[in-house]
C-alpha atoms as a PDB file:
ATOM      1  CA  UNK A   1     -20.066  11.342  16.891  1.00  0.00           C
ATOM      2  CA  UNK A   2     -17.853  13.769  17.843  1.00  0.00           C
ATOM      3  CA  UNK A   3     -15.635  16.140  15.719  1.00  0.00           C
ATOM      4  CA  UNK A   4     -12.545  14.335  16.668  1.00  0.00           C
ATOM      5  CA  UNK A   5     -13.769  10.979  15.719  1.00  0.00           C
ATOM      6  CA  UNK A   6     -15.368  12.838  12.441  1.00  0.00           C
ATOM      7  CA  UNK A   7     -12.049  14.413  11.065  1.00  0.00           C
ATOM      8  CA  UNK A   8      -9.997  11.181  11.910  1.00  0.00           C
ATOM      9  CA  UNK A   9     -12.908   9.359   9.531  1.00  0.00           C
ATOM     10  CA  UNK A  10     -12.633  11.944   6.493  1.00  0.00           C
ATOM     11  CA  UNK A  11      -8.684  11.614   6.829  1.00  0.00           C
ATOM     12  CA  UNK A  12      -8.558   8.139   6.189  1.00  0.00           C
ATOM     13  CA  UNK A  13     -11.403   7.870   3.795  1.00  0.00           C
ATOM     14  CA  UNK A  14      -8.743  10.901   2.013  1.00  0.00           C
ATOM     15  CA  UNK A  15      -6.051   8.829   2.735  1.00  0.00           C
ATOM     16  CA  UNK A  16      -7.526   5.791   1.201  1.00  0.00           C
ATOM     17  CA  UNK A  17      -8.782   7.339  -1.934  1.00  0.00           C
ATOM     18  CA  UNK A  18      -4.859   9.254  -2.915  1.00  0.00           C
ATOM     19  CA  UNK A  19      -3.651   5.236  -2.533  1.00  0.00           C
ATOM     20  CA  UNK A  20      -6.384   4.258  -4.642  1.00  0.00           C
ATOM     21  CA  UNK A  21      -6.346   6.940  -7.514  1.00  0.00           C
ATOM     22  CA  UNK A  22      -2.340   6.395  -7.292  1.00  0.00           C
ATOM     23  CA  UNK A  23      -2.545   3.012  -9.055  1.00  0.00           C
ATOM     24  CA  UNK A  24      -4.272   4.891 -11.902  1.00  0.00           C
ATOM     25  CA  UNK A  25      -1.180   7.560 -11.842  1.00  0.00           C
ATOM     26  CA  UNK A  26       1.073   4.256 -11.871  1.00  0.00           C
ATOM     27  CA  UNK A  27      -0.383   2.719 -14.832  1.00  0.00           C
ATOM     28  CA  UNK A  28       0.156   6.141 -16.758  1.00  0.00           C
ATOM     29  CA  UNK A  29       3.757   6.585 -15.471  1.00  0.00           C
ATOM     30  CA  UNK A  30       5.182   3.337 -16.542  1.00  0.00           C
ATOM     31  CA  UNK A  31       3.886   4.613 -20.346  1.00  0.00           C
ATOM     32  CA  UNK A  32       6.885   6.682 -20.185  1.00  0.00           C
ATOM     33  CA  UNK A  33       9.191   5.108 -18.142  1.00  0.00           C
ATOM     34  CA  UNK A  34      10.354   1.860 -16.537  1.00  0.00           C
ATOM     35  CA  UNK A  35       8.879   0.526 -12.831  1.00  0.00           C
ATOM     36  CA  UNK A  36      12.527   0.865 -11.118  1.00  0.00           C
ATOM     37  CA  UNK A  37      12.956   4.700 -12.439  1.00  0.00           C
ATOM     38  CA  UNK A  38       8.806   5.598 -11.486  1.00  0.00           C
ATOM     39  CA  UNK A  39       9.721   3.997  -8.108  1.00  0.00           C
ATOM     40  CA  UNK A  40      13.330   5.126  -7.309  1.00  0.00           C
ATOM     41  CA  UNK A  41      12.525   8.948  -8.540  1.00  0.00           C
ATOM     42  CA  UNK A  42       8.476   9.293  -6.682  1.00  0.00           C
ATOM     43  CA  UNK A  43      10.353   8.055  -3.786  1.00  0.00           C
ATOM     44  CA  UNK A  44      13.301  10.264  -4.249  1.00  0.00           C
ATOM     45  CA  UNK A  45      10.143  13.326  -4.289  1.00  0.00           C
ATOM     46  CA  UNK A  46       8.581  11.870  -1.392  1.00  0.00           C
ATOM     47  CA  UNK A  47      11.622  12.233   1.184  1.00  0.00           C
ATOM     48  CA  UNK A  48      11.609  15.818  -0.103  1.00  0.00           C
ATOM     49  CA  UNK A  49       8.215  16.655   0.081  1.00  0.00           C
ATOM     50  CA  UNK A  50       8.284  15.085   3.865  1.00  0.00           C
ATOM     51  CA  UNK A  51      11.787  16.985   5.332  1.00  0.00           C
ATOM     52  CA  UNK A  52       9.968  20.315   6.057  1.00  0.00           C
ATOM     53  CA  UNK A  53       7.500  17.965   7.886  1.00  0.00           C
ATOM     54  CA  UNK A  54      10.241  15.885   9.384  1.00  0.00           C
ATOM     55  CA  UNK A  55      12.089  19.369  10.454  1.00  0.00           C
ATOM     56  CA  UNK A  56       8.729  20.895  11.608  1.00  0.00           C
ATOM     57  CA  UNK A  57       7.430  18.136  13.995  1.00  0.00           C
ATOM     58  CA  UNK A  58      10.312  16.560  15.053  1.00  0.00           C
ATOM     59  CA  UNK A  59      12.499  19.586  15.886  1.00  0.00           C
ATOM     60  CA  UNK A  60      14.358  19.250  19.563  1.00  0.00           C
ATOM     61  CA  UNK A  61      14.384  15.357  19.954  1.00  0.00           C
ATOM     62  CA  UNK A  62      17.683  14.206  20.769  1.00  0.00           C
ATOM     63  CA  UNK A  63      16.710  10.180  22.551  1.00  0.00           C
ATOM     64  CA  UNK A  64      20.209   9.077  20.814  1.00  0.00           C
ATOM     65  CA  UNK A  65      18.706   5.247  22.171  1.00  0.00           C
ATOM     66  CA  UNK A  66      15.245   5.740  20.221  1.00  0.00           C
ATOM     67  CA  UNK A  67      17.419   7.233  17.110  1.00  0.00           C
ATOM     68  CA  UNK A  68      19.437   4.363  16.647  1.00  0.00           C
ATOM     69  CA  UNK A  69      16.116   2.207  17.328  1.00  0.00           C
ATOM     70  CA  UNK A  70      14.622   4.363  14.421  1.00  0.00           C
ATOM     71  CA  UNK A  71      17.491   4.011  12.020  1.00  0.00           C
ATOM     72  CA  UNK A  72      17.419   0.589  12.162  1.00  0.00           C
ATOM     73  CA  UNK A  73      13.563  -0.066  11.571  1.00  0.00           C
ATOM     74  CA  UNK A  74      14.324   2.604   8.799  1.00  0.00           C
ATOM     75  CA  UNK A  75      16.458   0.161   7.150  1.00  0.00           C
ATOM     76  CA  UNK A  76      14.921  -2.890   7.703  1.00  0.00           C
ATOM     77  CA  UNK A  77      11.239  -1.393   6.395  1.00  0.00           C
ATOM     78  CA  UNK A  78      12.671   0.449   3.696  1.00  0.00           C
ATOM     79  CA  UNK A  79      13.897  -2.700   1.829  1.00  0.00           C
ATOM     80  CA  UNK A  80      11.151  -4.884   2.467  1.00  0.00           C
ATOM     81  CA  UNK A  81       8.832  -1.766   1.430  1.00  0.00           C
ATOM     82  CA  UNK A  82      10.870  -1.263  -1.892  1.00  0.00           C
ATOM     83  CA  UNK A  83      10.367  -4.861  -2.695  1.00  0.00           C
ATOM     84  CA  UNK A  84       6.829  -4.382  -2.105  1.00  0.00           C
ATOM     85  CA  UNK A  85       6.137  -1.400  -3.808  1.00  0.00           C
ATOM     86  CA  UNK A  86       8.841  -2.981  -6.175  1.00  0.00           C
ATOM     87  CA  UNK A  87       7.082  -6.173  -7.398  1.00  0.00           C
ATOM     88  CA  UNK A  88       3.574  -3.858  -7.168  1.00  0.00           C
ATOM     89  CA  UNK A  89       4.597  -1.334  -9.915  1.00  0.00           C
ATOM     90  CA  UNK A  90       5.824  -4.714 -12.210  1.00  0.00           C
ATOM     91  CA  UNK A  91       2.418  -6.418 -11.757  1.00  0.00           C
ATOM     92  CA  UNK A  92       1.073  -2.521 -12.552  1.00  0.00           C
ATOM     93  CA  UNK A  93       3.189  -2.538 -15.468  1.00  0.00           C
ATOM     94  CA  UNK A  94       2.178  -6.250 -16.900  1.00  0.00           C
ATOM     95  CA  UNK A  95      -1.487  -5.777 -16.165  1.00  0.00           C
ATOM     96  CA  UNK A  96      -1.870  -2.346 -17.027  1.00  0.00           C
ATOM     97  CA  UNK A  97      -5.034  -2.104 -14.360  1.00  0.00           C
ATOM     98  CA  UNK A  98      -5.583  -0.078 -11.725  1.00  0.00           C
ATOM     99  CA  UNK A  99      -8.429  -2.122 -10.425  1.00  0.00           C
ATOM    100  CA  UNK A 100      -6.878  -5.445 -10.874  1.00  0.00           C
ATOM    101  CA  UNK A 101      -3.482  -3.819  -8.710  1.00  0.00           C
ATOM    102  CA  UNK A 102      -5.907  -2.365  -6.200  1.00  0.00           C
ATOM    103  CA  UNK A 103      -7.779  -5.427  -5.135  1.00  0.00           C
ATOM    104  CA  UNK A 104      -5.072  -7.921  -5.015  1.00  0.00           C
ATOM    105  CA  UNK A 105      -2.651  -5.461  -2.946  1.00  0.00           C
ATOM    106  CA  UNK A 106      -5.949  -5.178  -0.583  1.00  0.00           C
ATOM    107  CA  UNK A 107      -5.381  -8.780   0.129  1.00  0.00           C
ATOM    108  CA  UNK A 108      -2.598  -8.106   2.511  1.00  0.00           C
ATOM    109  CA  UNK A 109      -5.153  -7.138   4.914  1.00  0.00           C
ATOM    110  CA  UNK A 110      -6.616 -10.726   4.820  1.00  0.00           C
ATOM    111  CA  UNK A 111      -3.038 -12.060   4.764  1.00  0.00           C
ATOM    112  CA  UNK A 112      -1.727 -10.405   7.939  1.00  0.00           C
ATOM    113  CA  UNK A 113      -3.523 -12.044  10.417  1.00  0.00           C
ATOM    114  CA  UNK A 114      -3.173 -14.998   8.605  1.00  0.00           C
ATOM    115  CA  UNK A 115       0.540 -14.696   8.835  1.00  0.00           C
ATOM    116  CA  UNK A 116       0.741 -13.143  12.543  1.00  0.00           C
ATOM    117  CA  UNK A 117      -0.815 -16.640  13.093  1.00  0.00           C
ATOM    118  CA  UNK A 118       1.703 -18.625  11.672  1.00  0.00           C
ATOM    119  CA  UNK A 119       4.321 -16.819  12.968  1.00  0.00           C
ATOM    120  CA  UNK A 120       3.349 -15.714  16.440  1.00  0.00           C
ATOM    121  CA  UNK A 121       0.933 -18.157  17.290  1.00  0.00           C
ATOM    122  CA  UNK A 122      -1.638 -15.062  17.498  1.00  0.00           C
ATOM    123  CA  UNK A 123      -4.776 -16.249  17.808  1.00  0.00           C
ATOM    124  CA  UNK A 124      -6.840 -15.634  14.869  1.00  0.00           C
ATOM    125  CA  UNK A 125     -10.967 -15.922  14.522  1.00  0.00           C
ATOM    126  CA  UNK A 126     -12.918 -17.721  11.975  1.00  0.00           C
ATOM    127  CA  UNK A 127     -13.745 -14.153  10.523  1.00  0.00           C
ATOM    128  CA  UNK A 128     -10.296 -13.944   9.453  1.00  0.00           C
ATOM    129  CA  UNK A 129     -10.349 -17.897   7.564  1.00  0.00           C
ATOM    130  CA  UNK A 130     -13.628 -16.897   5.924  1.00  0.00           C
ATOM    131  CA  UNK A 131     -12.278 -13.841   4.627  1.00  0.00           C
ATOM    132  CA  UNK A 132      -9.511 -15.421   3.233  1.00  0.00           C
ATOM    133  CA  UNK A 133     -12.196 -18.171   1.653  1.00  0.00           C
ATOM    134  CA  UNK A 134     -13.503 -14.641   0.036  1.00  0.00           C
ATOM    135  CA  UNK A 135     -10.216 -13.780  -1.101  1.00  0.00           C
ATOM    136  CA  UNK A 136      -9.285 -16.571  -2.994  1.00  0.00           C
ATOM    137  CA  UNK A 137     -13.021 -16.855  -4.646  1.00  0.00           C
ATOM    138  CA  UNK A 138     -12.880 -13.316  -5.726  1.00  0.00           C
ATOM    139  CA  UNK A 139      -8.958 -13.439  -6.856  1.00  0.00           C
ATOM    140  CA  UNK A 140     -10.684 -16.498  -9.353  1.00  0.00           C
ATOM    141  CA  UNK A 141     -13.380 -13.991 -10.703  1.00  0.00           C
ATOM    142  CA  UNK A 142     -10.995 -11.249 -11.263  1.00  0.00           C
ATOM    143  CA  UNK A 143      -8.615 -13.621 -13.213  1.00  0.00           C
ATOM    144  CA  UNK A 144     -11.335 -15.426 -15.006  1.00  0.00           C
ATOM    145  CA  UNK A 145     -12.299 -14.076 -18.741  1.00  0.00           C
ATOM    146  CA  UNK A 146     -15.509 -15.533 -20.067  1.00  0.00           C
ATOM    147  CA  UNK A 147     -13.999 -17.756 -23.122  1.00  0.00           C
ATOM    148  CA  UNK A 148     -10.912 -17.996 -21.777  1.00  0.00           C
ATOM    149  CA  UNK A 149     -10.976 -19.373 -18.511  1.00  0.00           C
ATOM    150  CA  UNK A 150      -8.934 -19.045 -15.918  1.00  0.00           C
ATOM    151  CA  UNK A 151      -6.054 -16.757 -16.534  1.00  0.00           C
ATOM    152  CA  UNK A 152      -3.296 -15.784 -13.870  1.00  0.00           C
ATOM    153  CA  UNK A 153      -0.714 -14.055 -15.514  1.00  0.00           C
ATOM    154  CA  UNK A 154       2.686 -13.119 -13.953  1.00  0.00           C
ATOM    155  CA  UNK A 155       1.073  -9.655 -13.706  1.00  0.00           C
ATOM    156  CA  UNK A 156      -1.364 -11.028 -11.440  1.00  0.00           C
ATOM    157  CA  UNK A 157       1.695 -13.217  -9.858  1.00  0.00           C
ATOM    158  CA  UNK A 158       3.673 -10.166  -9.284  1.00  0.00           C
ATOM    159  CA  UNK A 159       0.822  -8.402  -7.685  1.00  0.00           C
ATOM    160  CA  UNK A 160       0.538 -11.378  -5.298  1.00  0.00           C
ATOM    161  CA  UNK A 161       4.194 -11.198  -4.192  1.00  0.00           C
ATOM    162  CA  UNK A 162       3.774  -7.491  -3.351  1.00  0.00           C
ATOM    163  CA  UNK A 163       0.928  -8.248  -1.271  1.00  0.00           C
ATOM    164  CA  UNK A 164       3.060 -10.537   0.535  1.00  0.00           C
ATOM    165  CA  UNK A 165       5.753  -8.312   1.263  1.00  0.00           C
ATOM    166  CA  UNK A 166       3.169  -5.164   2.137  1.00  0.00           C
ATOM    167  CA  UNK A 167       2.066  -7.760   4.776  1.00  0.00           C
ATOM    168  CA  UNK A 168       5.641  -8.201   5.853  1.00  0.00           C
ATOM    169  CA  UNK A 169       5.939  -4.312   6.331  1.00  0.00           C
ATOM    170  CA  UNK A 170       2.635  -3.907   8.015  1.00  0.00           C
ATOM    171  CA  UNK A 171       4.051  -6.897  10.524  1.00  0.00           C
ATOM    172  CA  UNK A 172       7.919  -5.225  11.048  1.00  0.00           C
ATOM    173  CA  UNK A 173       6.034  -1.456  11.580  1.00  0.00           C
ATOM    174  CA  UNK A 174       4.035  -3.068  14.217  1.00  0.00           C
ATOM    175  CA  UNK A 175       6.658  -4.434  15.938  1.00  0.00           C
ATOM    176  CA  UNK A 176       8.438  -1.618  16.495  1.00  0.00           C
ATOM    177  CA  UNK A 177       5.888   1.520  16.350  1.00  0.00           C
ATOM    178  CA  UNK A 178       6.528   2.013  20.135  1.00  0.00           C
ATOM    179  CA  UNK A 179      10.177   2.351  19.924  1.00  0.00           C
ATOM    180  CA  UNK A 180      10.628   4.753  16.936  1.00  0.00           C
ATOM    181  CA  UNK A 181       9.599   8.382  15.717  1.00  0.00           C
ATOM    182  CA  UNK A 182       6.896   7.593  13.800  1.00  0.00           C
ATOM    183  CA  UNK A 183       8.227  10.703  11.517  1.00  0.00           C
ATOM    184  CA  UNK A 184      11.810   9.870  11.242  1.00  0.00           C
ATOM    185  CA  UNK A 185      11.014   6.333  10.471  1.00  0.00           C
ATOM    186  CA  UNK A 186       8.484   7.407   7.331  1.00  0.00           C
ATOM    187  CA  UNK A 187      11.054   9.650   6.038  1.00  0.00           C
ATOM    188  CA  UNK A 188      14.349   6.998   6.391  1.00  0.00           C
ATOM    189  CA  UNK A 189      11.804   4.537   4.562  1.00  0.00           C
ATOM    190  CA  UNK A 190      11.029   6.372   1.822  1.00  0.00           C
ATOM    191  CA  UNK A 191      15.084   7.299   1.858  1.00  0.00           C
ATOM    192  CA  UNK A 192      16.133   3.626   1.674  1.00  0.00           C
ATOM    193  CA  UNK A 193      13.174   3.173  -0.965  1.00  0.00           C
ATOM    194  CA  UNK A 194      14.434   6.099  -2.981  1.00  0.00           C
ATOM    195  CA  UNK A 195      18.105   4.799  -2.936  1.00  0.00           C
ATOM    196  CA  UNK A 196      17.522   1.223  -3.776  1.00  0.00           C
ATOM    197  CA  UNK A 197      15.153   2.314  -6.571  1.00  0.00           C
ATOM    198  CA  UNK A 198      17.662   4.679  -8.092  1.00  0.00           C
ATOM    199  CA  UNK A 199      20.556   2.581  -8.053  1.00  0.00           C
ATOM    200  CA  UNK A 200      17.830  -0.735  -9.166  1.00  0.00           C
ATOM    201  CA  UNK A 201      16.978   2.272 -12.042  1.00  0.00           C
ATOM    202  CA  UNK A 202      20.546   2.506 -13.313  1.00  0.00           C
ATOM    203  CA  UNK A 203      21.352  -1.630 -13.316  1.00  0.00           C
ATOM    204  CA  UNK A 204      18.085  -2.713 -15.276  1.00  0.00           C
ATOM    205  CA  UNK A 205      16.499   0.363 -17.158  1.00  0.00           C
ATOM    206  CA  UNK A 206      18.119   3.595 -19.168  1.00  0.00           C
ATOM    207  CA  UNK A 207      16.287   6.220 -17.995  1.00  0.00           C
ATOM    208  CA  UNK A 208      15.964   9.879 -19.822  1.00  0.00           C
ATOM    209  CA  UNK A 209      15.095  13.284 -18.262  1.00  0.00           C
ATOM    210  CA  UNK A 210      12.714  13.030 -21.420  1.00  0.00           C
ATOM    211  CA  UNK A 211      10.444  10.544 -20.177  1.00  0.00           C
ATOM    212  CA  UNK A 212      10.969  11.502 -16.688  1.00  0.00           C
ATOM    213  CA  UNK A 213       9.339  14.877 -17.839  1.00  0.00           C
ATOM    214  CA  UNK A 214       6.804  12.796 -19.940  1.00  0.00           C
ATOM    215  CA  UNK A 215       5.684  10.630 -16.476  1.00  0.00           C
ATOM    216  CA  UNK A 216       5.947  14.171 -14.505  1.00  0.00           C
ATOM    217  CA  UNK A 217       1.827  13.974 -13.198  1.00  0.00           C
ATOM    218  CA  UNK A 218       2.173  10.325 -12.562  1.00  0.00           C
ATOM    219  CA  UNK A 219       5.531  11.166 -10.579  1.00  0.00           C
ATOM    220  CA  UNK A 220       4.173  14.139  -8.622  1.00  0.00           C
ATOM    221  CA  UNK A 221       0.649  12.336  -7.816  1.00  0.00           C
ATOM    222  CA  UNK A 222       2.865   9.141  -6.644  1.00  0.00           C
ATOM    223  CA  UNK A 223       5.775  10.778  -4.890  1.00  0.00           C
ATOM    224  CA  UNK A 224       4.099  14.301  -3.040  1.00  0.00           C
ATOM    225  CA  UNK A 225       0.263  13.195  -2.402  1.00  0.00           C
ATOM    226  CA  UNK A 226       0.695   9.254  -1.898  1.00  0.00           C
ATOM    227  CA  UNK A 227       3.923   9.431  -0.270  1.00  0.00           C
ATOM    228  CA  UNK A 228       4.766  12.466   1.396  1.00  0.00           C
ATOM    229  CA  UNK A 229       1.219  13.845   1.705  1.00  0.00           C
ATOM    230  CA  UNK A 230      -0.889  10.380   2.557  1.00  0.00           C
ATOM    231  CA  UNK A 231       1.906   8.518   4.881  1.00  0.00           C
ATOM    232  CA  UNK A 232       1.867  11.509   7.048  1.00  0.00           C
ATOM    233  CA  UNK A 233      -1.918  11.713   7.337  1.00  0.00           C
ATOM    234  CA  UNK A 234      -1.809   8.340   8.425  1.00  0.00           C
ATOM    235  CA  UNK A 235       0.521   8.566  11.076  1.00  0.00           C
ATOM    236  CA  UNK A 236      -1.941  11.944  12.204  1.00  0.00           C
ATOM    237  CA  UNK A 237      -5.408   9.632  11.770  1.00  0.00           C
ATOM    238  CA  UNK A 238      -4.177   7.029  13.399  1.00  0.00           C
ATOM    239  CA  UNK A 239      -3.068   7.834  16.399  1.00  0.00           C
ATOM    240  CA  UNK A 240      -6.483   8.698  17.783  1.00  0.00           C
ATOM    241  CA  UNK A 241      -8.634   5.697  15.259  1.00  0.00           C
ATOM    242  CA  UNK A 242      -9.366   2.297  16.892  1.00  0.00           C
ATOM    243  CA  UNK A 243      -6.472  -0.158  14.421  1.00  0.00           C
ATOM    244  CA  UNK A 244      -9.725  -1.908  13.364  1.00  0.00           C
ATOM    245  CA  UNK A 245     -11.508   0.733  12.321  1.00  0.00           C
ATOM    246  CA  UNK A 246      -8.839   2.113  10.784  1.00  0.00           C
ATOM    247  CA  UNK A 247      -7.995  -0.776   8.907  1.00  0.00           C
ATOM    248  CA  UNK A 248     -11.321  -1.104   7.178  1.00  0.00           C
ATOM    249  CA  UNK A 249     -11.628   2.457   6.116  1.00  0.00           C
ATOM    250  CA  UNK A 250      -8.023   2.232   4.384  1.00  0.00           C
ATOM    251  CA  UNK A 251      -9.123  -0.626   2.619  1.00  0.00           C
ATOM    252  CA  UNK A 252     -11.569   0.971   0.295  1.00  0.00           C
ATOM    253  CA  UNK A 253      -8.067   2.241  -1.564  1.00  0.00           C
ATOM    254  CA  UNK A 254      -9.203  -1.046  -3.028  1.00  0.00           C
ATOM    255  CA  UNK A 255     -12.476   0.711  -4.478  1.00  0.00           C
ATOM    256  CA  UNK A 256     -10.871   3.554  -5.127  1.00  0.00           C
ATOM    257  CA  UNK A 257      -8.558   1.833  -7.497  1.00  0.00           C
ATOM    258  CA  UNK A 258     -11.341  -0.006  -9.385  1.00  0.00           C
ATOM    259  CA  UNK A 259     -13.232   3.571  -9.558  1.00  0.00           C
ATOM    260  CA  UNK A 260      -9.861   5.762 -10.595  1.00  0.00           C
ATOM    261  CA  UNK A 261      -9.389   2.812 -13.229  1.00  0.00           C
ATOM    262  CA  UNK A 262     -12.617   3.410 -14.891  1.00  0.00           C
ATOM    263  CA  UNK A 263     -13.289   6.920 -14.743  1.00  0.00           C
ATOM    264  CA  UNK A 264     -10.011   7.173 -16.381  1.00  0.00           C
ATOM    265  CA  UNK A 265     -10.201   4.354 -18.802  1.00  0.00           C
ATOM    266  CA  UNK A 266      -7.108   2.573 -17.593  1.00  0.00           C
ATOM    267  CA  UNK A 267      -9.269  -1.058 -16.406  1.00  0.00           C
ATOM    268  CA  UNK A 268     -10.297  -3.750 -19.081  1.00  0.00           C
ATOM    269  CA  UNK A 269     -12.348  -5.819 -16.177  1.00  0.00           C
ATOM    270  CA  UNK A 270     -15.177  -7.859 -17.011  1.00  0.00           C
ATOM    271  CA  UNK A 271     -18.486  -7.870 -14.949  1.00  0.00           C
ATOM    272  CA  UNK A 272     -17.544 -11.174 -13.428  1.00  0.00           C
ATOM    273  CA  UNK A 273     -14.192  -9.366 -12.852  1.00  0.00           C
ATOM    274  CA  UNK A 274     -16.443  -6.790 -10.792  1.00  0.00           C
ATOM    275  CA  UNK A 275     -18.141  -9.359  -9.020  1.00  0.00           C
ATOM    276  CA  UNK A 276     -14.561 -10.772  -7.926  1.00  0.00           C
ATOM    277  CA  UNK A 277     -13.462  -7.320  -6.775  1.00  0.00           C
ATOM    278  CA  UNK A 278     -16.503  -7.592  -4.671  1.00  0.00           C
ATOM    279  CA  UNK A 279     -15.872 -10.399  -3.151  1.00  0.00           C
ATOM    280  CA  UNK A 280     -12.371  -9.544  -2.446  1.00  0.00           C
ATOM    281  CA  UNK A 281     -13.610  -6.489  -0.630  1.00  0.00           C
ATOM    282  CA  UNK A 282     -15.575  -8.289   1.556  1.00  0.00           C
ATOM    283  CA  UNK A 283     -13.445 -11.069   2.513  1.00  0.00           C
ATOM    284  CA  UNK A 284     -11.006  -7.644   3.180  1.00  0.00           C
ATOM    285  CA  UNK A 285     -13.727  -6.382   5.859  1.00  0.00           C
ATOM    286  CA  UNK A 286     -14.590  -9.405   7.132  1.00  0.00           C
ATOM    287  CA  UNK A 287     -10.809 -10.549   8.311  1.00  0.00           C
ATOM    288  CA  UNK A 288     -10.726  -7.208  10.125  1.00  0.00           C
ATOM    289  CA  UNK A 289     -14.486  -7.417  11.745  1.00  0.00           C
ATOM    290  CA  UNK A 290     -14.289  -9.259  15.345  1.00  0.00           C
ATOM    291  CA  UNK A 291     -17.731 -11.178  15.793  1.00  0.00           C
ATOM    292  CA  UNK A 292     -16.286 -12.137  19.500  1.00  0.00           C
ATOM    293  CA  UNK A 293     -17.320  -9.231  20.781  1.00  0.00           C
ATOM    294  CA  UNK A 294     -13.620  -8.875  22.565  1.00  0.00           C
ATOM    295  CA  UNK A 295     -11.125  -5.822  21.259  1.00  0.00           C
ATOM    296  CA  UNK A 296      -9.393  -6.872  18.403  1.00  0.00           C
ATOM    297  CA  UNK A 297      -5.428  -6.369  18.833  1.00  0.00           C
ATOM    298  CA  UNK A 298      -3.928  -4.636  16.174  1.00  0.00           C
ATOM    299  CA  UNK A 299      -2.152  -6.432  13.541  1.00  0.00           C
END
């Protein structure tokens, strides 16, 4: 393998595992504060942490066409990526799991094909229905407690509705990832992100600078390494990682969520919880696996 191919690996498997340990920093951080403030003020930190980035490796373009391309994808992923993260950190907050967040997210990866289908008449293998099949199966294990039953909550439901609308993102960034700055566009995200949180933060919560302070780990874990520090790995991993590959490696934030969760005795799951988180995960990396034997096309 060579050395290329090796640090492209080890920066998503990094990549994967800051998104997976920062469901265990959102659990803590809504202990202090509310989901709108933790989202609106780690996104606020992340367009900071990224301008010397921004300003470093983006220095001397002037394409006004491709800006005003940019700016507009800015604004039209931003929102759809504050709902997302939006209606994540509410499920986060209801559940109070890491694990449980972590491996419902992951399921946008089975739903994106599903949906490019739908949409764009993309064709779509029977890899990507079975994983789905696994999906569904394992989403019933995670919500089923042994005396109980069947229990989906509107944590869970919550959780489900951000998946929906990461899928959404992962659709609009592929649609127009040859037109923009891949830089520019991760920082006017985050911007839009951080402004619709803030001003979301003022209309529905009463935020302190004492419980700001309180949530400070959760808010510098969340807003410099998963935001500032993780986006722009991904935009360095990936430009040189086959989409499939690349795909299944970031999954495992899914693991990493379940393993951050119980190492730091956030998760409540039962074994048959486990077993669901298991299945989930491999109905994840069998939607991206191509049995054809003909190049996938990224998604």
């Amino acid at each position: 393998m060579k050395k290329t191919n090796i640090l492209n690996t080890a920066l998503l498997f990094l990549i994967a595992m800051i998104w997976g340990f920062a469901f265990v920093a959102q659990v803590d951080g809504v202990k202090y504060i509310g989901s709108f403030t933790l989202n609106g003020v780690r996104f606020a930190l992340g367009v900071i942490s990224l301008t010397p980035v921004v300003l470093f490796f983006e220095r001397g373009r002037r394409d006004k066409a491709e800006r005003k391309k940019t700016v507009i994808a800015s604004l039209l992923a931003g929102t759809v990526l504050f709902l997302a993260s939006t209606f994540q950190q509410l499920g986060i907050e209801k559940t109070g799991s890491a694990g449980v967040a972590g491996f419902i997210t992951g399921l946008y990866m089975v739903l994106i094909p599903i949906a490019c289908f739908l949409l764009f008449k993309k064709k779509t293998g029977l890899n990507v229905w079975l994983g789905a099949l696994c999906g569904l199966l394992g989403l019933f294990l995670l919500c089923y407690k042994s005396g109980e039953g069947f229990s989906f909550g509107i944590g869970e439901l919550l959780l489900l509705v951000g998946s929906l609308f990461w899928t959404a993102h992962v659709i609009i960034i592929d649609r127009v990832a040859k037109e923009i700055r891949p830089l520019h566009f991760s920082w006017g995200q985050f911007a839009v992100c951080a402004v619709l949180g803030l001003i979301t933060m003022f209309i529905f919560e009463e935020p302190t600078l004492g419980g700001i302070w309180d949530a400070k780990w959760a808010i510098l874990y969340c807003g410099v390494l998963s935001v500032g520090v993780a986006y722009t790995l991904q935009v360095i991993a990936q430009r040189r990682a086959d989409p499939t590959f690349a795909a299944i490696v970031l999954s495992t934030e899914s693991v990493f969520s379940a393993v951050g969760g119980a190492i730091f005795g956030t998760d409540k799951i039962s074994v048959l919880g486990y077993v669901g988180c298991v299945v989930m995960f491999a109905g994840i990396i069998l939607s991206q696996v191509n049995f054809g034997g003909t190049k996938k096309n990224k998604s």
